[in-house]
Protein backbone atom coordinates (compact mmCIF):
# COMPACT_ATOMS: atom_id res chain seq x y z
CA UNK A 1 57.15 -35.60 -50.31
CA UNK A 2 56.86 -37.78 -53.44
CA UNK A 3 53.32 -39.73 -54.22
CA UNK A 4 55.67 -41.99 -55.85
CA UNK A 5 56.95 -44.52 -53.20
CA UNK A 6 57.35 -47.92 -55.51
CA UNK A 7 60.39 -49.81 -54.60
CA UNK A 8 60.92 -47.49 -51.54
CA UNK A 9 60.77 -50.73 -48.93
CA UNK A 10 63.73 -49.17 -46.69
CA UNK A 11 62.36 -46.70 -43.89
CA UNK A 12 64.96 -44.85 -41.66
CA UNK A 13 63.15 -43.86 -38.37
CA UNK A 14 64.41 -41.18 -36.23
CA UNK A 15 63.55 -39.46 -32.98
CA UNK A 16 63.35 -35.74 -32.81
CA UNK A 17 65.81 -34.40 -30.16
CA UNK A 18 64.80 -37.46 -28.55
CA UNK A 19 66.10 -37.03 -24.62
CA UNK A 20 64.81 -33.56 -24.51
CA UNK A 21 61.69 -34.64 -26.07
CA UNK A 22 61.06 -36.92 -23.39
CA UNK A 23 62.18 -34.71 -20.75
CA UNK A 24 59.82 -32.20 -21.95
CA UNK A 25 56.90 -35.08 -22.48
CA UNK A 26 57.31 -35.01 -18.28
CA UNK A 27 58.01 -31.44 -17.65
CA UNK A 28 55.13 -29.92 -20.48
CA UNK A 29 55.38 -26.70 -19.13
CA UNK A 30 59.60 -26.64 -20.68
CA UNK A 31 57.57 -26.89 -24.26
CA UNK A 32 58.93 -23.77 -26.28
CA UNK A 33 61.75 -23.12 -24.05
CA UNK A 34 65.74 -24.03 -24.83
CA UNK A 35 66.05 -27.12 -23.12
CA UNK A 36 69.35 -28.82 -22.92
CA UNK A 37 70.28 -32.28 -21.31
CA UNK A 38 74.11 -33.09 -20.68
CA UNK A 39 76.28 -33.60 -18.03
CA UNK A 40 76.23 -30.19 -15.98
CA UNK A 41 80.05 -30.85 -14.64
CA UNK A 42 82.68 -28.61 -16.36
CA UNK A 43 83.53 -31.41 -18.35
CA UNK A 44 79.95 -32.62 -19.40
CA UNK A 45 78.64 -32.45 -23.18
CA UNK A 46 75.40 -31.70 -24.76
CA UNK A 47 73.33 -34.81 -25.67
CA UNK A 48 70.23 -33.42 -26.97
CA UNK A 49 68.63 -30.33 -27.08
CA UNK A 50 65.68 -28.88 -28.29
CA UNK A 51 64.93 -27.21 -31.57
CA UNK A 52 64.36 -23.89 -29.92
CA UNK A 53 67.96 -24.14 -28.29
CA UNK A 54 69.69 -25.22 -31.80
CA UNK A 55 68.40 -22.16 -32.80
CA UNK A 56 71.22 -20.36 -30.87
CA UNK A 57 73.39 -23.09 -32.27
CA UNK A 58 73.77 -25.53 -29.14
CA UNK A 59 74.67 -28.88 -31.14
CA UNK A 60 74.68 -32.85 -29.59
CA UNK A 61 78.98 -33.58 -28.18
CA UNK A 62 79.45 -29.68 -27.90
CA UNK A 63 80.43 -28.96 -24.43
CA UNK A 64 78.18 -27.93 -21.82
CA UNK A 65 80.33 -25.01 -21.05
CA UNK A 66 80.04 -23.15 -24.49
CA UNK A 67 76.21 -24.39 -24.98
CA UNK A 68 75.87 -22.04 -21.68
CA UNK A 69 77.52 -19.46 -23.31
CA UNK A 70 75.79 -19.62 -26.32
CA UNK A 71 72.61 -20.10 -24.91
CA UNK A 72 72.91 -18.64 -21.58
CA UNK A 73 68.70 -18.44 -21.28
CA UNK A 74 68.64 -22.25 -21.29
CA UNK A 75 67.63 -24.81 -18.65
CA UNK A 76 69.85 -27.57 -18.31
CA UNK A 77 68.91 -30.81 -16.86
CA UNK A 78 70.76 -33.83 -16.51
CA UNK A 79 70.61 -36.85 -18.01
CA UNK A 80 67.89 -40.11 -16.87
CA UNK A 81 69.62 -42.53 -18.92
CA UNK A 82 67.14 -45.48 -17.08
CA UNK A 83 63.93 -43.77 -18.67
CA UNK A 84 65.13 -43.11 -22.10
CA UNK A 85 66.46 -46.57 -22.33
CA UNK A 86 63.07 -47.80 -21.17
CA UNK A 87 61.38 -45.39 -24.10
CA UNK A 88 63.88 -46.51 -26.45
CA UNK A 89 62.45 -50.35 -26.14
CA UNK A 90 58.45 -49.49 -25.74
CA UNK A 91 59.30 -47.26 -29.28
CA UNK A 92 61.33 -50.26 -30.60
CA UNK A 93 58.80 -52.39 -29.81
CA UNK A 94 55.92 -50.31 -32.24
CA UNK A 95 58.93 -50.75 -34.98
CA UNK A 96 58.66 -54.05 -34.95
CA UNK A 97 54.75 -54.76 -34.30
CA UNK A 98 55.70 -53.70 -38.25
CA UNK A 99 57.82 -55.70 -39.31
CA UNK A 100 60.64 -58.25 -37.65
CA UNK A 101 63.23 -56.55 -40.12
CA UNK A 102 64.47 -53.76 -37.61
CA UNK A 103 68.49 -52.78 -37.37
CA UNK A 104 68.11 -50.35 -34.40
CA UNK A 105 71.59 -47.77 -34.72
CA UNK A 106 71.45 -46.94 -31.15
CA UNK A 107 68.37 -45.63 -28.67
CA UNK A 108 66.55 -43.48 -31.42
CA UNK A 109 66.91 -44.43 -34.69
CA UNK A 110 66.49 -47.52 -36.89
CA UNK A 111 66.26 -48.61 -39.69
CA UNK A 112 63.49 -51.04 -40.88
CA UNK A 113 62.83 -53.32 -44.11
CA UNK A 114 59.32 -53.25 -45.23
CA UNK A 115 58.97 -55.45 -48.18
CA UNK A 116 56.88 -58.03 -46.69
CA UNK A 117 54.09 -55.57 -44.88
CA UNK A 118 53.07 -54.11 -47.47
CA UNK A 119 50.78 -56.60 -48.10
CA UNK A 120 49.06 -56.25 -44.66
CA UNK A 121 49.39 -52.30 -44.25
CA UNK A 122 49.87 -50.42 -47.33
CA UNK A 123 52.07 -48.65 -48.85
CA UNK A 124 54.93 -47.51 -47.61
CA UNK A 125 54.09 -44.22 -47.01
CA UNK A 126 50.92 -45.88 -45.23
CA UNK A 127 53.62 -47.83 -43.59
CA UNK A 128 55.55 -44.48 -42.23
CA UNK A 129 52.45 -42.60 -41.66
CA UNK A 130 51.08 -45.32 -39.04
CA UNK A 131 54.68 -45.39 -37.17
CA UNK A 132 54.54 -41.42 -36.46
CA UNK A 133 51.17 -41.86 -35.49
CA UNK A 134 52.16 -44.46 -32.97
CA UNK A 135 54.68 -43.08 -31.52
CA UNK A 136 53.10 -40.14 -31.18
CA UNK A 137 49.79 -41.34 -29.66
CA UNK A 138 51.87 -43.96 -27.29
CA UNK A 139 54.77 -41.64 -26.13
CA UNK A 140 54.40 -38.18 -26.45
CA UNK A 141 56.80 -37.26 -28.62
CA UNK A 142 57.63 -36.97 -32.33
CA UNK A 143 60.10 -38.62 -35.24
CA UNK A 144 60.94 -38.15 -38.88
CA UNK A 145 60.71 -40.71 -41.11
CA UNK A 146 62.98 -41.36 -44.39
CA UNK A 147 61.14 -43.88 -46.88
CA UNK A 148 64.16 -44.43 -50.01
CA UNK A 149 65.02 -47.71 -52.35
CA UNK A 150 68.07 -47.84 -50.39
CA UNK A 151 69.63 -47.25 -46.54
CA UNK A 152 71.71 -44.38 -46.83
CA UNK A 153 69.06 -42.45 -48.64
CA UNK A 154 66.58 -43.20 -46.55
CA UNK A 155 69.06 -42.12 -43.06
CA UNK A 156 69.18 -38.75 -45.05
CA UNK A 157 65.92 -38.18 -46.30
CA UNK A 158 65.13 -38.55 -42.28
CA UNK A 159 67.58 -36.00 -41.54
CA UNK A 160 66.51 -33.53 -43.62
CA UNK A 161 62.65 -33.13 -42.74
CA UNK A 162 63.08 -32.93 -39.14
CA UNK A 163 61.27 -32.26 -36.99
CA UNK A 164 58.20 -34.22 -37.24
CA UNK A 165 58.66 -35.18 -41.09
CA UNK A 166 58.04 -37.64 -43.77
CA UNK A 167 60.04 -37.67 -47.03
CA UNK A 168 59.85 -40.43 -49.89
CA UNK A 169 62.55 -40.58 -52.32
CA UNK A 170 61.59 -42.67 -55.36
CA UNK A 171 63.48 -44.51 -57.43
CA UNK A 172 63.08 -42.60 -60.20
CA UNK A 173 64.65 -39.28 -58.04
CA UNK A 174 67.08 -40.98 -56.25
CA UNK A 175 69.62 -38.55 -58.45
CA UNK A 176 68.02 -35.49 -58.59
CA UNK A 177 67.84 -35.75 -54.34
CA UNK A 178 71.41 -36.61 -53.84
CA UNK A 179 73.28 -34.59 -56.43
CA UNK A 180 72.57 -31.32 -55.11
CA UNK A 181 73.95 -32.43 -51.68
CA UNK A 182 76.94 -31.40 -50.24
CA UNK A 183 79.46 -33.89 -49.96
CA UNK A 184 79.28 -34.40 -46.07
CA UNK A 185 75.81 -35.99 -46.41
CA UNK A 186 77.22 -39.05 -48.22
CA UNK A 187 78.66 -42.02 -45.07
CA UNK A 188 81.89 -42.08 -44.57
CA UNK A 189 83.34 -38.46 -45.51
CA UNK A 190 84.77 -37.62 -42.32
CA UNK A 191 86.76 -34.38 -42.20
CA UNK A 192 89.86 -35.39 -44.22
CA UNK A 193 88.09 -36.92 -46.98
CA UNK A 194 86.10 -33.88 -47.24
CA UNK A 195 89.48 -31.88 -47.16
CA UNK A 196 90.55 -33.77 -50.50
CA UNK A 197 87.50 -33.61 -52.29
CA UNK A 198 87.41 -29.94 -51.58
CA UNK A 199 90.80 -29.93 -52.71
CA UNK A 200 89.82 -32.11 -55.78
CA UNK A 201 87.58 -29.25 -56.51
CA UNK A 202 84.52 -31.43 -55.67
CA UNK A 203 81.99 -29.57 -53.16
CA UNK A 204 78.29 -31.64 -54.20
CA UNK A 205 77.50 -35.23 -54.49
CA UNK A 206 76.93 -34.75 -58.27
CA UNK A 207 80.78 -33.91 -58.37
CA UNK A 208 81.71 -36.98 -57.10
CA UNK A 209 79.22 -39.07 -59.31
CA UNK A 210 81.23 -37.03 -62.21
CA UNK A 211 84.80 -38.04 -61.42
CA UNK A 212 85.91 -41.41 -62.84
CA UNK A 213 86.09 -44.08 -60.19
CA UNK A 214 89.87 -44.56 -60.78
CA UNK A 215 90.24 -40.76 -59.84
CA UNK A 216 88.15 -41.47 -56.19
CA UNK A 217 90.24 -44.76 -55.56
CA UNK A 218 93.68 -42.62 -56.38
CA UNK A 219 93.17 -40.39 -54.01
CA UNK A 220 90.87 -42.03 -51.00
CA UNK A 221 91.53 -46.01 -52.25
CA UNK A 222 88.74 -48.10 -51.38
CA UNK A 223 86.60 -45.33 -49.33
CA UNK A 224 87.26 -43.56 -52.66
CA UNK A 225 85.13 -46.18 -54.73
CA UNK A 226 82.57 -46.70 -52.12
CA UNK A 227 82.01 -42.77 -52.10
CA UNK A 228 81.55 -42.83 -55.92
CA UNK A 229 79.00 -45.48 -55.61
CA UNK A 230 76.91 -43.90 -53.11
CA UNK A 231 77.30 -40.44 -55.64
CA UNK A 232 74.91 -43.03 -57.84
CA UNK A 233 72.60 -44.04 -55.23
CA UNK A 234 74.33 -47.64 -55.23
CA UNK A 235 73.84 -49.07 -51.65
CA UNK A 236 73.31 -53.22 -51.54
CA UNK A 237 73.54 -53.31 -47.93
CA UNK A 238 70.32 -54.71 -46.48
CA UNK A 239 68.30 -53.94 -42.79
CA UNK A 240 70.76 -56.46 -40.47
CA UNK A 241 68.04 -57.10 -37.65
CA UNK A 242 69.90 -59.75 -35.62
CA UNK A 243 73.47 -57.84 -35.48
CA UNK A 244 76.07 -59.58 -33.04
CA UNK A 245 77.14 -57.66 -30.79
CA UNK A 246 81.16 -57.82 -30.55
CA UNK A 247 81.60 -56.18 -26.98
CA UNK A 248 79.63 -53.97 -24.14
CA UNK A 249 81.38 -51.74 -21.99
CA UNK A 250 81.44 -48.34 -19.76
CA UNK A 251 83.75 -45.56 -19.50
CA UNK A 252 83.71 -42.18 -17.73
CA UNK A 253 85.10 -39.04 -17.17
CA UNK A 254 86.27 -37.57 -14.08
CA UNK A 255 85.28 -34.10 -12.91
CA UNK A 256 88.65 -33.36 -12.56
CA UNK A 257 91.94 -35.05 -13.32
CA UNK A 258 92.29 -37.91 -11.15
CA UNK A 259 95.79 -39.01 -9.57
CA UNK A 260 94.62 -41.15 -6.80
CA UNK A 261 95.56 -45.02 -7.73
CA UNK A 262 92.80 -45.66 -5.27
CA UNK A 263 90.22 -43.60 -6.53
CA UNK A 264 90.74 -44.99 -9.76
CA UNK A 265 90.12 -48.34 -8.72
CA UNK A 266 86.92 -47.40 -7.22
CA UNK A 267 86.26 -46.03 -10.81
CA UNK A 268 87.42 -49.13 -12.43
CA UNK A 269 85.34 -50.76 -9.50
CA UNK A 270 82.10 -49.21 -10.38
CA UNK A 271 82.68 -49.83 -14.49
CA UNK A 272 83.37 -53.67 -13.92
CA UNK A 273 80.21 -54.23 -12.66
CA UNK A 274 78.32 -52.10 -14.87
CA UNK A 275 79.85 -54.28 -17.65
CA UNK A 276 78.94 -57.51 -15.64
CA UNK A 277 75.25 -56.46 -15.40
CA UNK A 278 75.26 -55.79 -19.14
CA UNK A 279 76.64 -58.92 -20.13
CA UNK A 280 74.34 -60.74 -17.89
CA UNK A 281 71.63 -58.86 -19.33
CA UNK A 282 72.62 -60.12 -22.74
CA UNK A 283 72.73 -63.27 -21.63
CA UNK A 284 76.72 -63.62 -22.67
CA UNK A 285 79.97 -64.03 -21.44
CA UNK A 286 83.44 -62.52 -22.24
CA UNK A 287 86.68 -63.89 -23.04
CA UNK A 288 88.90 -60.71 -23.46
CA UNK A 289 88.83 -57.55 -20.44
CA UNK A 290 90.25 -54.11 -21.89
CA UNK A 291 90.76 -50.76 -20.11
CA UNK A 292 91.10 -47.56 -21.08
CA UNK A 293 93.20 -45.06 -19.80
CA UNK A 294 92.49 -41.17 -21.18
CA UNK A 295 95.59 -38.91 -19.74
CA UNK A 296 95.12 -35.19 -19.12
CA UNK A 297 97.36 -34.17 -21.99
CA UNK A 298 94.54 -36.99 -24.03
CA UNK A 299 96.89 -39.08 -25.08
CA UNK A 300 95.00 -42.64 -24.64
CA UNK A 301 96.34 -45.77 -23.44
CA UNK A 302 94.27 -49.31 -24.17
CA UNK A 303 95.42 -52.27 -22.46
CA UNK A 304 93.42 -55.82 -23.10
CA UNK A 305 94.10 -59.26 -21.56
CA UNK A 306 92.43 -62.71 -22.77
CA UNK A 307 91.08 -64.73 -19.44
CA UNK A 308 91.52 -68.36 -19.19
CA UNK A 309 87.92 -68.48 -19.15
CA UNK A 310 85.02 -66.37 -20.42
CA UNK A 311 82.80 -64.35 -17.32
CA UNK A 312 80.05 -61.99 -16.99
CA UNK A 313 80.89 -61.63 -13.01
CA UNK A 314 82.17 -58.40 -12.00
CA UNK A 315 84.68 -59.38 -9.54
CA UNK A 316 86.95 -61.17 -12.46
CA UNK A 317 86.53 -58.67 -14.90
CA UNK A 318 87.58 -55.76 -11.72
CA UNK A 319 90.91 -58.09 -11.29
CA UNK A 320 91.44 -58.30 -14.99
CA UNK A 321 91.22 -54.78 -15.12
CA UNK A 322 93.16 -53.86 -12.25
CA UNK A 323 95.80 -55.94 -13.59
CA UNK A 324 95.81 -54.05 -16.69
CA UNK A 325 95.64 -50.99 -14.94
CA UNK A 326 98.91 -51.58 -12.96
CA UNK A 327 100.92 -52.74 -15.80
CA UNK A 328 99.80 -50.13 -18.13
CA UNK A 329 103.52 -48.67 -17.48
CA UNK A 330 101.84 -45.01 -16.19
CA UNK A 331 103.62 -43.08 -13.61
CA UNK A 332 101.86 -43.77 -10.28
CA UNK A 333 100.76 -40.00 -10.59
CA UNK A 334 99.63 -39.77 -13.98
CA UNK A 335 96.72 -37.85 -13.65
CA UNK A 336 93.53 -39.44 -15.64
CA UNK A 337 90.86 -37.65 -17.35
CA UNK A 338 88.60 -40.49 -18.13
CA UNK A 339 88.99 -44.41 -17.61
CA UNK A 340 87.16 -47.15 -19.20
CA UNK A 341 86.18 -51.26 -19.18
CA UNK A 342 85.04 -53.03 -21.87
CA UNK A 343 84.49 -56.72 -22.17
CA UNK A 344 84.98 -58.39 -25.59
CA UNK A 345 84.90 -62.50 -27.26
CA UNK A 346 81.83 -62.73 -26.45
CA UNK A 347 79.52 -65.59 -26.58
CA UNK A 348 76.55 -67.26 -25.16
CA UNK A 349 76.63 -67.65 -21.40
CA UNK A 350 74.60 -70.89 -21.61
CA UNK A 351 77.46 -72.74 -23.75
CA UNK A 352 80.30 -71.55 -21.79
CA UNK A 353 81.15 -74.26 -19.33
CA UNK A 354 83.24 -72.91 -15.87
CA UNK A 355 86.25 -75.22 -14.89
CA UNK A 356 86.02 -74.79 -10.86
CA UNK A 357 89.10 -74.35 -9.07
CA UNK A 358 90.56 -76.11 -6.36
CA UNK A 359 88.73 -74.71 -3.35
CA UNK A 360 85.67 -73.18 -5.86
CA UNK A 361 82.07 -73.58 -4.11
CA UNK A 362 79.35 -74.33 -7.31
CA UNK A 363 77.63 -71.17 -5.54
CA UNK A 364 79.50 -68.30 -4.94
CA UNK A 365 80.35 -64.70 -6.92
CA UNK A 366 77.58 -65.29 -9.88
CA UNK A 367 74.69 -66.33 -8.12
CA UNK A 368 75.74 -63.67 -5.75
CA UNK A 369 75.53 -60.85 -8.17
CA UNK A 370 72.66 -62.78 -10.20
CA UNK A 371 70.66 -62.04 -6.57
CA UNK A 372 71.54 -58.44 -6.85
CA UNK A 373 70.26 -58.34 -10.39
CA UNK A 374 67.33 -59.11 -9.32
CA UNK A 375 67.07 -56.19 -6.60
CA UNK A 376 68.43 -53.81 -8.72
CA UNK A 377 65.95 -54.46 -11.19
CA UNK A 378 63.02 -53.62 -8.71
CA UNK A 379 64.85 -51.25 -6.74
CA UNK A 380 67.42 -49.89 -8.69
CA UNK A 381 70.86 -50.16 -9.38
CA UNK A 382 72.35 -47.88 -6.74
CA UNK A 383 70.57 -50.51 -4.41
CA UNK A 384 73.08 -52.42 -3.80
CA UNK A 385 77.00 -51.59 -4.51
CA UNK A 386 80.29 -52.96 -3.19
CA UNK A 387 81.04 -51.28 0.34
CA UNK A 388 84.47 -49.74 -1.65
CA UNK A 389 81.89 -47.75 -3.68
CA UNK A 390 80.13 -46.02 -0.42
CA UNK A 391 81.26 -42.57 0.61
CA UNK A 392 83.06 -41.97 -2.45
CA UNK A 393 82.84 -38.67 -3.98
CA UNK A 394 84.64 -38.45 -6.75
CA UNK A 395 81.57 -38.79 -8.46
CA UNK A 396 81.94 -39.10 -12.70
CA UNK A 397 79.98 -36.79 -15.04
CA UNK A 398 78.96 -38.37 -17.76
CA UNK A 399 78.98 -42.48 -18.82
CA UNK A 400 79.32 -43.93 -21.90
CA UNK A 401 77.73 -46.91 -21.77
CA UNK A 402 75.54 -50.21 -23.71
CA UNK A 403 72.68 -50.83 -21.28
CA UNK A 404 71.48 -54.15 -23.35
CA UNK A 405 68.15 -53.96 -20.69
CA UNK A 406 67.23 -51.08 -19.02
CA UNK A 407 65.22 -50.70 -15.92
CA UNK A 408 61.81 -50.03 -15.83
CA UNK A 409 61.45 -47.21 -12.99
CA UNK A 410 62.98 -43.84 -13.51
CA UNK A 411 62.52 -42.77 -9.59
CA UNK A 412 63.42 -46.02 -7.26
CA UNK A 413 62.17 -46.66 -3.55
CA UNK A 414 64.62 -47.36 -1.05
CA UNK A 415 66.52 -50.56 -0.98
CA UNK A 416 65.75 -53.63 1.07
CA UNK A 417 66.63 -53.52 4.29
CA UNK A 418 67.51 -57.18 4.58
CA UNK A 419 70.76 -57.83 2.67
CA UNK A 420 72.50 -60.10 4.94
CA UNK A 421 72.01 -63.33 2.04
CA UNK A 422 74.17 -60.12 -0.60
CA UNK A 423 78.65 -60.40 -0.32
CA UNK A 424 79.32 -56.88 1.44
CA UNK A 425 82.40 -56.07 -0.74
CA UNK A 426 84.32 -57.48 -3.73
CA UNK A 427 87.25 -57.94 -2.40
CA UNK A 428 86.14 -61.08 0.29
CA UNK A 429 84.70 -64.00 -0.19
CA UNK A 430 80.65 -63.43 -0.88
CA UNK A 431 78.83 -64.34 1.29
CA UNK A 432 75.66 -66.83 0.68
C-alpha cells in the first residue's frame, strides 16, 4: 500500500467470498473448512466459496458437479438469498453513512466517490480504513478495499489484495500498477478480444498502451480505443449513485428438462409474481413483458410484448407471458431447460394512471396482491402463493433474480391462518 493517496477520491469496496462469509458468520464452527454455497441440483452452480475451497480451484458459475469433484471434502450448503440481501442493505447502508456518492454493482461491491468527506474523515485511506472496520465490527465478516484516481483502477486494486485488503494506487503510479498486468484485468476484454491481442502479440497492459490507437481501433473498432485508453489509466466515468434501473426480472432452471406445457406455466406462474413483487417494491410499473425460453440443445428463444398499459400486478404480467409463451412457435414438446420473465419500460407507479375497463372494480387484483405484500413481508414469501403453485414439485434449482427489497427474516413462522380477505388463485376473480 502507497502512503501516497492524493487525488485517490474513488474507493471500490468489495466483499470477501461474501455468501460463504456470511454463512460461516452463522455456522463459526465451518471457519477453516471448504465451504461452498450453490444450488445442490445437478444443474446448480457455485456462487461463492471460501478461500480455503478456491484453493482446490472451486471458482463462482463453475458447476456444482465438478466443484464436488474437485473438492470432494467440501460442505455444500444452499443458498439464503433473503439474508444476504438483507446484509447486502445493512453493509450498503455503512457505505453511505460515508458519503451519498455510492454506485452499488450488485449485493457486494460498490463503488463510492469520496471527494467531499474528506473534509469530515480524513484521508482516504482514513476513509477505507473506517469502512473495513465497520463492516467488520457490524457484520462479521471482511472486504477489500481499492482506493485509485479513477474506477477501473480502483475495481482492480480491490481484486488484487483480497482477502481482507487495502491497496492505494496514486496518481503518480497509476502506470507502473497497470502495465505489468495482463491484459484480462483491463474491462471489457472478454475472451475474443483477448484472442486478438494475443494474436497481435500483445499479452500486458503496457503492450496495449504501446500500440498506436489506430492499430487497437483496426482491429477491435471502438472497444479497441477504449482499451488503449484504459492501457493509460484514462477513465472519466464518475460514481453514478442514482442509476435507473431499465428492467427487473426472474428466471430459473429446471432440474431436469421440462416438457410439460403445464408445468411450465406454473413456472412462468411463480416468475410473474416474483417480478410483480419486485416492481412493487421499486415502487414502478412496466410497459413491456418478455420471456425467455432456454431449450435443452441451449439454443434461446426471447419473446417480448408491449401492454396497453404499464402494471406491476402479477396476474397481467402471467397472461402477457403466457401469451408469449404460446406463440413462441415451439413444438408443444420442446423440452425447456430454463424459462424466464422480465418486465421492462419502466416508470414510476405513482404517475401511471389505470384506464378501468368495462366491468373493472377500483379494488380488485393490486390491492389484492398489495395485501399479500404485506404478509409476505412479516411472514414470508412462501406465505401466501396462488393455489396452481401448491403441490407442485417440479421444484427449480437456482433463480436469477433483482430483489429491489429484501425481507428481513431469514427463518419465517407459519402463515396466518385467516386468509379468507387473500384471491385463492390467479386465474378467478380475487376475492376482497
Amino acid at each position: 500500500m502507497s502512503g501516497d493517496d492524493t487525488g485517490c477520491h474513488i474507493l471500490h469496496v468489495d466483499m470477501d467470498a461474501f455468501y460463504a462469509s456470511v454463512e460461516l458468520r452463522d455456522q463459526p464452527d465451518l471457519r477453516g473448512k471448504p465451504v461452498v454455497v450453490g444450488g445442490l441440483g445437478a444443474r446448480g452452480v457455485v456462487l461463492s466459496a471460501t478461500y480455503e475451497a478456491r484453493a482446490f480451484g472451486v471458482r463462482s458459475a463453475m458447476p456444482v458437479g465438478r466443484a464436488r469433484r474437485l473438492c470432494p471434502q467440501g460442505i455444500f450448503l444452499p443458498p439464503r438469498h433473503r439474508l444476504y440481501g438483507e446484509v447486502s442493505k445493512e453493509v450498503m447502508a455503512i457505505f453511505r453513512s460515508v458519503t451519498p456518492e455510492v454506485e452499488p454493482l450488485s449485493l457486494d461491491e460498490a463503488f463510492l466517490d469520496v471527494s467531499g468527506a474528506q473534509r469530515r474523515l480524513g484521508s482516504p485511506t482514513a476513509i477505507a480504513e473506517q469502512i473495513r472496520r465497520q463492516v467488520r465490527e457490524q457484520q462479521s465478516i471482511t472486504c477489500s478495499v481499492g482506493v485509485a484516481p479513477v474506477k477501473f483502477v480502483a475495481k482492480i486494486a480491490s481484486a488484487r489484495c483480497k482477502p481482507d485488503g487495502l491497496l492505494v494506487v496514486p496518481g503518480s503510479g497509476l502506470l507502473a500498477f497497470l502495465h505489468p498486468l495482463p491484459v484480462s484485468a483491463l474491462w471489457g476484454v472478454g475472451d475474443r478480444a483477448e484472442e486478438v491481442l494475443s494474436r497481435l502479440g500483445l499479452r500486458t497492459v503496457g503492450d496495449i498502451a504501446h500500440v498506436p490507437e489506430a492499430t487497437m481501433r483496426r482491429e477491435l473498432g471502438v472497444a479497441g480505443a477504449h482499451l488503449h485508453a484504459l492501457a493509460w489509466g484514462r477513465d472519466s466515468r464518475p460514481v453514478s449513485p442514482r442509476r435507473e434501473e431499465k428492467s427487473v426480472g426472474a428466471e430459473e432452471t429446471f432440474p431436469a428438462d421440462v416438457d410439460d406445457p403445464e408445468v411450465i406455466k406454473k413456472e412462468l406462474l411463480r416468475l410473474s409474481g416474483r417480478t410483480a413483487r419486485a416492481l412493487r417494491s421499486a415502487g414502478c410499473v412496466a410497459r413491456t413483458v418478455t420471456v425467455k425460453l432456454r431449450l435443452a440443445s441451449f439454443k434461446t428463444i426471447t419473446r417480448s410484448r408491449t401492454l396497453s398499459e404499464p402494471t406491476d400486478v402479477a396476474r397481467e404480467i402471467y397472461t402477457a407471458a403466457c401469451a408469449l409463451y404460446e406463440g413462441s412457435g415451439l413444438d408443444g414438446r420442446a423440452r425447456l431447460r430454463l424459462v424466464g420473465v422480465r418486465a421492462a419500460g419502466l416508470r414510476p407507479a405513482t404517475g401511471a394512471a389505470r384506464q378501468l375497463a368495462f366491468g373493472d372494480r377500483p379494488a380488485g387484483w393490486r390491492e389484492a396482491e398489495q395485501a399479500v405484500d404485506r404478509i409476505a413481508s412479516r411472514f414470508g414469501t412462501d406465505a401466501v402463493r396462488p393455489a396452481a403453485l401448491f403441490g407442485t414439485s417440479q421444484e427449480p434449482v437456482q433463480t436469477s433474480q433483482e430483489p429491489v427489497q429484501a425481507a428481513s427474516r431469514d427463518s419465517q413462522p407459519e402463515a396466518p391462518s385467516n386468509l379468507r380477505d387473500l384471491p385463492r388463485n390467479l386465474g378467478n376473480e380475487p376475492s376482497i
